[in-house]
Protein backbone atom coordinates (compact mmCIF):
# COMPACT_ATOMS: atom_id res chain seq x y z
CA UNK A 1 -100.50 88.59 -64.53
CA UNK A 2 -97.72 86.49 -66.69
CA UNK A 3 -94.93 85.02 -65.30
CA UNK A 4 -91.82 87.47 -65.41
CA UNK A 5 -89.42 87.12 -68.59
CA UNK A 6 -86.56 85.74 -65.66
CA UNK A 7 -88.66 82.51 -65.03
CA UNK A 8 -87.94 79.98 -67.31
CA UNK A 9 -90.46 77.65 -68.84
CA UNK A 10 -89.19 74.23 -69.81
CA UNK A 11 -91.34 72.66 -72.45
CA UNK A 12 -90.13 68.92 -73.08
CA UNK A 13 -90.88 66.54 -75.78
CA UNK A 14 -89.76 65.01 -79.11
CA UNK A 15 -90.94 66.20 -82.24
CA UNK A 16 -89.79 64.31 -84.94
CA UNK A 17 -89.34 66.85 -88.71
CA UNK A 18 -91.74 64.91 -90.63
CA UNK A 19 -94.55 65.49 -88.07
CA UNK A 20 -96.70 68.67 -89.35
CA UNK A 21 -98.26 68.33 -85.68
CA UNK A 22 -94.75 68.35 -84.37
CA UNK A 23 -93.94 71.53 -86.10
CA UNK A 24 -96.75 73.41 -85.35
CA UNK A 25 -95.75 72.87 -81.31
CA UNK A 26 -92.41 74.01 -82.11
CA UNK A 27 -93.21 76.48 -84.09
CA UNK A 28 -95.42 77.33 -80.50
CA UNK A 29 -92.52 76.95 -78.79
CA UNK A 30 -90.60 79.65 -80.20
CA UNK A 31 -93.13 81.98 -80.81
CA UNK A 32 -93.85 82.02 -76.84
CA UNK A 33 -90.05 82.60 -76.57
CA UNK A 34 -90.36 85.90 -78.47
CA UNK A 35 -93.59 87.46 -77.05
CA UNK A 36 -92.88 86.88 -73.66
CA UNK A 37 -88.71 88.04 -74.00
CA UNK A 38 -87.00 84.33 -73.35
CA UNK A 39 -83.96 82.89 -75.01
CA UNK A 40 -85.23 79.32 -76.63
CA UNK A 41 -82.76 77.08 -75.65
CA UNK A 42 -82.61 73.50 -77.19
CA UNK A 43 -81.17 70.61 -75.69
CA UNK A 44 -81.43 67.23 -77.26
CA UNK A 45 -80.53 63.97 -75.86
CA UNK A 46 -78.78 61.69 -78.31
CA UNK A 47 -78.72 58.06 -77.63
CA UNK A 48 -77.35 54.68 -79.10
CA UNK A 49 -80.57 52.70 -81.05
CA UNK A 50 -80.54 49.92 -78.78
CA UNK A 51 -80.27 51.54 -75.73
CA UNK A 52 -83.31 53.89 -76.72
CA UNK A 53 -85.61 50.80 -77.35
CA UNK A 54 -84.62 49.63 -73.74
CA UNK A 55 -85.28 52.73 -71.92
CA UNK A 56 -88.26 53.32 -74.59
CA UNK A 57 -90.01 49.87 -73.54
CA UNK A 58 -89.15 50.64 -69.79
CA UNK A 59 -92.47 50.18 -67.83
CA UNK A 60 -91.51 52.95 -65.53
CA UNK A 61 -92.83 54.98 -68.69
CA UNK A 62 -96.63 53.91 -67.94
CA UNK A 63 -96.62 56.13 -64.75
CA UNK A 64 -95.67 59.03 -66.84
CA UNK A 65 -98.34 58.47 -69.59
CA UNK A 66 -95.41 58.13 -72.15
CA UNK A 67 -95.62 55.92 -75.04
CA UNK A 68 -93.06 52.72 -75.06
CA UNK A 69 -92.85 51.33 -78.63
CA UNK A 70 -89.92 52.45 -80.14
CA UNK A 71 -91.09 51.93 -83.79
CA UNK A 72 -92.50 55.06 -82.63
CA UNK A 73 -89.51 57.37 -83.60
CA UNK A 74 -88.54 54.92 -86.88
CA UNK A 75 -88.79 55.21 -90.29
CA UNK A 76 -88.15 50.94 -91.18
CA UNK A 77 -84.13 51.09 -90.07
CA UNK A 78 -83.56 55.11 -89.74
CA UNK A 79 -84.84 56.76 -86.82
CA UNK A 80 -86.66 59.84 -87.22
CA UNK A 81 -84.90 63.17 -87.07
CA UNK A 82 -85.67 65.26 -84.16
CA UNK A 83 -86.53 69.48 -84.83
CA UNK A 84 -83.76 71.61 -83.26
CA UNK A 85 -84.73 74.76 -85.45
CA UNK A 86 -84.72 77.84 -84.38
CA UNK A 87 -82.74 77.64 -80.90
CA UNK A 88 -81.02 80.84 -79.53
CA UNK A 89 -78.34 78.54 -78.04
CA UNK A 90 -78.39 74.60 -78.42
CA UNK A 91 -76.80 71.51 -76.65
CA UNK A 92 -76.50 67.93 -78.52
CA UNK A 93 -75.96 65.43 -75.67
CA UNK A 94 -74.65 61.68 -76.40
CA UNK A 95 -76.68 59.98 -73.23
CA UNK A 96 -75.94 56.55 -74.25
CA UNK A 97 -74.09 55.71 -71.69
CA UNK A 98 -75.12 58.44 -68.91
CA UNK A 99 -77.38 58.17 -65.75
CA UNK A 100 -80.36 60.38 -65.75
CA UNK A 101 -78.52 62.05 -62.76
CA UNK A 102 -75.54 62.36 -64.73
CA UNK A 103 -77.66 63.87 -67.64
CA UNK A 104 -79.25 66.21 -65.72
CA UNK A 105 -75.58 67.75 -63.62
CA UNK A 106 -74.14 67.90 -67.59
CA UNK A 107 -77.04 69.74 -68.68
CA UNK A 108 -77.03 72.48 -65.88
CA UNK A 109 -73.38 72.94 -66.25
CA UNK A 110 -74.08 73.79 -69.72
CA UNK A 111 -76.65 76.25 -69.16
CA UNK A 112 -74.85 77.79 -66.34
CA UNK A 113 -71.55 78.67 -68.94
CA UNK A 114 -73.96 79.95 -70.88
């Protein structure tokens, strides 16, 4: 028995557009959107370089099994574009200067004028 088409699924990540492995998930994503009858809703977090390689290096990260170098989404001086393709409805948030808590009440404010 699958879950009902009224119970979200929140996939989260971030898959850079040069990254064929990247696009293949996403390309996962939305296909799972369409055979199971759920919007695919994008929301990426924007956030100033240097405060990205601070929360990127954070060692909280460990616990999570995330990675902390931030060369990691860098091409040399530009950062690495993220894939928002393909959304039914999408949300570009500057985080910069937000707490995660704030992040989060922004985010389901959004969804819920949706």
């Amino acid at each position: 028995m699958g879950l009902s088409p009224d119970i979200p699924v929140i996939l989260t990540n971030a898959h850079a557009q040069d990254s064929k492995w990247g696009n293949e998930c996403w390309n996962e994503a939305i296909e799972l959107g369409r055979t199971t009858g759920r919007e695919h809703i994008v929301v990426l977090l924007d956030c100033a370089r240097g405060e990205n390689a601070r929360r990127i290096q954070s060692v909280d990260r460990d616990a999570m099994r995330k990675p902390r170098s931030p060369t990691m989404f860098r091409q040399g001086e530009v950062d690495r574009e993220l894939i928002d393709r393909g959304a039914d409805k999408s949300l570009r948030l500057d985080v910069t200067e937000m707490s995660a808590n704030a992040e989060a009440t922004s985010i389901v404010e959004w969804l819920r004028n949706q």
